[in-house]
Protein backbone atom coordinates (compact mmCIF):
# COMPACT_ATOMS: atom_id res chain seq x y z
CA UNK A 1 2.41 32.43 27.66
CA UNK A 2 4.32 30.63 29.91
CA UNK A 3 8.25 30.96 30.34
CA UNK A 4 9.22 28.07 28.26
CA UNK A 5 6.94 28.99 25.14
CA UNK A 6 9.11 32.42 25.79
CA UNK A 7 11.46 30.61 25.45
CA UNK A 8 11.08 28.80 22.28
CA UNK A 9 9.58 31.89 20.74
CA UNK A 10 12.50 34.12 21.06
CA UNK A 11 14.48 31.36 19.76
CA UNK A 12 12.45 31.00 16.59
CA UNK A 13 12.49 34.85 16.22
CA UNK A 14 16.25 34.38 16.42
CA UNK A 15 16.84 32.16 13.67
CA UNK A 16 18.01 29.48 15.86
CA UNK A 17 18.07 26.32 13.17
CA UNK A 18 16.94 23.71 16.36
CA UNK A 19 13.64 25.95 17.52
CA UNK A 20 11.23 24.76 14.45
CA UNK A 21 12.42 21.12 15.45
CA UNK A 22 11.82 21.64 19.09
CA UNK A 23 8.57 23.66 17.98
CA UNK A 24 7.45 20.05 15.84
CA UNK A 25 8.37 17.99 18.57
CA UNK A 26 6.69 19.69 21.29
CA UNK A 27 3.19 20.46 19.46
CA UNK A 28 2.74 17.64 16.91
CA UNK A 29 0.90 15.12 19.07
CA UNK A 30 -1.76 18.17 19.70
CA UNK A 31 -1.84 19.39 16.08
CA UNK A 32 -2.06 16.17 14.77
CA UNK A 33 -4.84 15.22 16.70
CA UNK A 34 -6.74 18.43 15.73
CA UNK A 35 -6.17 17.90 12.60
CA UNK A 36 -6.90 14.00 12.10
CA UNK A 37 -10.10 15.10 14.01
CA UNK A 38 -11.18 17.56 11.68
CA UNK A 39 -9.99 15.97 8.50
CA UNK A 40 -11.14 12.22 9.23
CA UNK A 41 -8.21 10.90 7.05
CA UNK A 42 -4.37 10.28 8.65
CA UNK A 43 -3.00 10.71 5.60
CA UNK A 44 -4.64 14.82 5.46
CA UNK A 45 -4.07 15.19 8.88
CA UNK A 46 -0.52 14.57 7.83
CA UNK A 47 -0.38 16.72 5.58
CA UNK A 48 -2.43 19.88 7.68
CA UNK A 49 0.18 18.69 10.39
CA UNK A 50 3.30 19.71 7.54
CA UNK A 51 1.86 22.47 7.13
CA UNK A 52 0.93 23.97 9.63
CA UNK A 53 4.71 23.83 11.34
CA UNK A 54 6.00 25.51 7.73
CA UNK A 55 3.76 28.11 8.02
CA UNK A 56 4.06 28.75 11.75
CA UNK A 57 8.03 28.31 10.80
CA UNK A 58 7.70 30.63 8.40
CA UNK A 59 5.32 33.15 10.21
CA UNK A 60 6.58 33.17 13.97
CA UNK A 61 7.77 37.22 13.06
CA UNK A 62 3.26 37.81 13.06
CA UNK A 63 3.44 35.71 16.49
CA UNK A 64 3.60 38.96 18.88
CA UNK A 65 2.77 36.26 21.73
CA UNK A 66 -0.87 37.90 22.98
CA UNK A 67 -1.87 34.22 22.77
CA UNK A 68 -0.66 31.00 23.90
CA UNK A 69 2.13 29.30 21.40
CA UNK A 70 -0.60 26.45 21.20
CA UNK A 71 -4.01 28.71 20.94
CA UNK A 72 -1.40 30.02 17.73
CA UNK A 73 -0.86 26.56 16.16
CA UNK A 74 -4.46 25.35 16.39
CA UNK A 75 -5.46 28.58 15.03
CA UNK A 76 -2.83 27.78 12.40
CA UNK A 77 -3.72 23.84 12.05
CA UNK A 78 -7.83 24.48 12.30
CA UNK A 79 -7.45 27.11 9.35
CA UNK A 80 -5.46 24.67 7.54
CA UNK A 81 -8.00 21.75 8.36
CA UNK A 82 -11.22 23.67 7.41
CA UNK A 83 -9.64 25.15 3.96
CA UNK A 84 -9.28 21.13 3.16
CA UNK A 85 -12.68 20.75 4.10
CA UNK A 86 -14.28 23.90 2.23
CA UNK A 87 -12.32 22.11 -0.74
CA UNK A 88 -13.85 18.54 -0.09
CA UNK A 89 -17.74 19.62 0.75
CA UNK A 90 -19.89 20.13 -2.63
CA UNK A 91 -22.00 23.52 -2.81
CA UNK A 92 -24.92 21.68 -3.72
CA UNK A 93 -28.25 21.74 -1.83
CA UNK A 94 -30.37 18.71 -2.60
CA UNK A 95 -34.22 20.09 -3.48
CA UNK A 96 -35.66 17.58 -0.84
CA UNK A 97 -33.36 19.95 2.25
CA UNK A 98 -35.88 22.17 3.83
CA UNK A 99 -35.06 25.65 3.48
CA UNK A 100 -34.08 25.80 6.80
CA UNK A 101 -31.16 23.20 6.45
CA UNK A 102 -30.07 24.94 3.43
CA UNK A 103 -29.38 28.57 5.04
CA UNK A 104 -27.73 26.38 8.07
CA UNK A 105 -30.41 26.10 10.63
CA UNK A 106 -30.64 22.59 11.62
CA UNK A 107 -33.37 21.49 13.24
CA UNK A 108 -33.27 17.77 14.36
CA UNK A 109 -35.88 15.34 12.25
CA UNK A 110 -35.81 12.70 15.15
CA UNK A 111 -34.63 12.64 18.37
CA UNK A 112 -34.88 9.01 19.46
CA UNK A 113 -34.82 7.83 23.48
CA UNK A 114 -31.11 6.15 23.53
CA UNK A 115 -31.99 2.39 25.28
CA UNK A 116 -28.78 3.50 27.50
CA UNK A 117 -27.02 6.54 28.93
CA UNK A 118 -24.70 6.98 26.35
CA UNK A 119 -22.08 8.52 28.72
CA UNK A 120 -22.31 5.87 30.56
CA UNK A 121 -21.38 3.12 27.38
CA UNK A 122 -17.50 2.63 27.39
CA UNK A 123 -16.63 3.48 23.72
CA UNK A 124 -16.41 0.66 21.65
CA UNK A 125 -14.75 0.20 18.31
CA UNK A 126 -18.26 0.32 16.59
CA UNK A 127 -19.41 3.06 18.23
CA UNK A 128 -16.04 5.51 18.28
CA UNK A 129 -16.23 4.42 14.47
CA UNK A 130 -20.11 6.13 14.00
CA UNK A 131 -18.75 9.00 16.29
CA UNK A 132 -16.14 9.55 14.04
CA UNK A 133 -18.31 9.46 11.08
CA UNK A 134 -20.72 11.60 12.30
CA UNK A 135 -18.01 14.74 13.76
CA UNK A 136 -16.22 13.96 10.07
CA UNK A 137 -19.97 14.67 8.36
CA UNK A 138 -20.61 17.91 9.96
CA UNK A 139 -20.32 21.12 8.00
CA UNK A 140 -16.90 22.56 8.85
CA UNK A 141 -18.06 25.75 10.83
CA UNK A 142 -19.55 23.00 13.01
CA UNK A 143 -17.14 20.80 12.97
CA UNK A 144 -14.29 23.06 13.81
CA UNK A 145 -16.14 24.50 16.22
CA UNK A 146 -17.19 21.08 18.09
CA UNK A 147 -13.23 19.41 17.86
CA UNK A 148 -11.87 22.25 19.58
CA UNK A 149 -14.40 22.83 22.44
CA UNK A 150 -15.88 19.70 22.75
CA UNK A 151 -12.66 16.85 21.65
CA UNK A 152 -10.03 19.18 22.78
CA UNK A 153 -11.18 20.47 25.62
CA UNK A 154 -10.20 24.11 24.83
CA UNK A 155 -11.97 27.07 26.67
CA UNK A 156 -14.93 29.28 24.68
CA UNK A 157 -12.29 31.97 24.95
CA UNK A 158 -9.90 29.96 23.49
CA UNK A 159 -12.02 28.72 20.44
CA UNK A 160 -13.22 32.45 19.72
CA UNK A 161 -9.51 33.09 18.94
CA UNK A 162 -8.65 30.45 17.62
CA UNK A 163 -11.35 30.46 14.83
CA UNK A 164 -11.97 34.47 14.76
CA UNK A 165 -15.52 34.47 15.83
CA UNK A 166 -17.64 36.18 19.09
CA UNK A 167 -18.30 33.70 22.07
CA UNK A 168 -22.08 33.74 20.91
CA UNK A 169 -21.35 32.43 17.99
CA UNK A 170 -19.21 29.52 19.01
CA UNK A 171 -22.14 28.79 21.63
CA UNK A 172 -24.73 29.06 18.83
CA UNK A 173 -22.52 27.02 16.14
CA UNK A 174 -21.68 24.26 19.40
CA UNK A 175 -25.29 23.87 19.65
CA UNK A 176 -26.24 23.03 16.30
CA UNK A 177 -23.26 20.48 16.29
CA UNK A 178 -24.53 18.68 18.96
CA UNK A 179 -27.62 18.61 17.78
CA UNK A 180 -26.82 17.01 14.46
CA UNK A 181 -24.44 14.64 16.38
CA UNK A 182 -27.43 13.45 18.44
CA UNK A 183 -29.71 12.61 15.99
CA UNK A 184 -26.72 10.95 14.16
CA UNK A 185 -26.21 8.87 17.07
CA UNK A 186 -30.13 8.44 17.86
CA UNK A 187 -30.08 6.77 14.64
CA UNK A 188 -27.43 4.32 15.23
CA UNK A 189 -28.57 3.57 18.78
CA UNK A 190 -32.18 2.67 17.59
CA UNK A 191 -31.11 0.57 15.00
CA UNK A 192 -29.01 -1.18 17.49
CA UNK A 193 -32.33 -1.90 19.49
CA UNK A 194 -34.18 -3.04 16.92
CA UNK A 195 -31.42 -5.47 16.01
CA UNK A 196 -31.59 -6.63 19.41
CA UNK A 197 -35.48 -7.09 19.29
CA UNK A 198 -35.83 -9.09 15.90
């Protein structure tokens, strides 16, 4: 933790009335983000956003600092975020899943040559649309997983804090994320060829 999170923190274990406004000002571009990115809807990410400074507001006497202020608040926002998804997703498995799918092993049903290098393709509106779509359909101990190592850049370290797991598992879990996201988008980039070709 650097000197000015020390800062902040022993102001918000003070009582200081200006610290949880500093706090929101500082971090809500980050949490927001987060949360938006696990959510898929502004007006939820919103509302993970709210609370996620109340509780943090509310809870900074549990903060004993052996993490980063931020690593804190996205532990904070991604619990929020997933508890809104574990809410949203249905605990129905369709008959026609494999068994597989249904105990959460994913195993990809096409993997389709991509007519480009898709790191190469400059993001369009289209496609950050179907990218968005396709992070937003992933089970949430995926999904969670993928935003924070993958969209936020965060460290393994970080993420196995952050979400309470072992470093294996968010490996194992960032695997099977990418995997779904790559057929998703094998999908969409075939159908764009065949456009192209009729």
């Amino acid at each position: 933790m650097n000197q000015e999170e020390k800062s902040l923190v022993e102001a918000l274990h003070r009582g200081d009335r200006y610290a949880c406004d500093d706090l929101v000002q500082r971090y809500s571009p980050k949490i927001y983000n987060v949360a938006l990115r696990l959510t898929g809807h502004p007006t939820e990410a919103e509302e993970v956003l709210q609370e996620t400074f109340i509780n943090a507001c509310r809870g900074v006497e549990a903060f004993e600092g052996r993490s980063s202020l931020t690593t804190w608040l996205y532990r904070i926002a991604t619990n929020n975020g997933l508890m809104r998804l574990r809410r949203r997703e249905a605990p129905v498995v369709s008959l026609d899943t494999p068994p597989d799918e249904a105990e959460g092993e994913f195993w990809p049903r096409q993997l389709q040559d991509w007519d480009w290098n898709p790191e190469m393709v400059t993001l369009t509106d289209e496609l950050r649309q179907v990218m968005d779509e396709a992070v937003a359909a992933l089970p949430g101990s995926l999904q969670g997983v993928f935003v924070l190592r993958d969209l936020e850049g965060l460290s393994v370290q970080e993420v196995t804090e952050i979400l309470g797991i072992s470093a294996s598992n968010v490996k194992v879990r960032l695997h099977r994320a990418r995997l779904m996201l790559r057929e998703h988008l094998a999908n969409y980039f075939y159908e764009k060829s065949s456009k192209r070709e009729n």
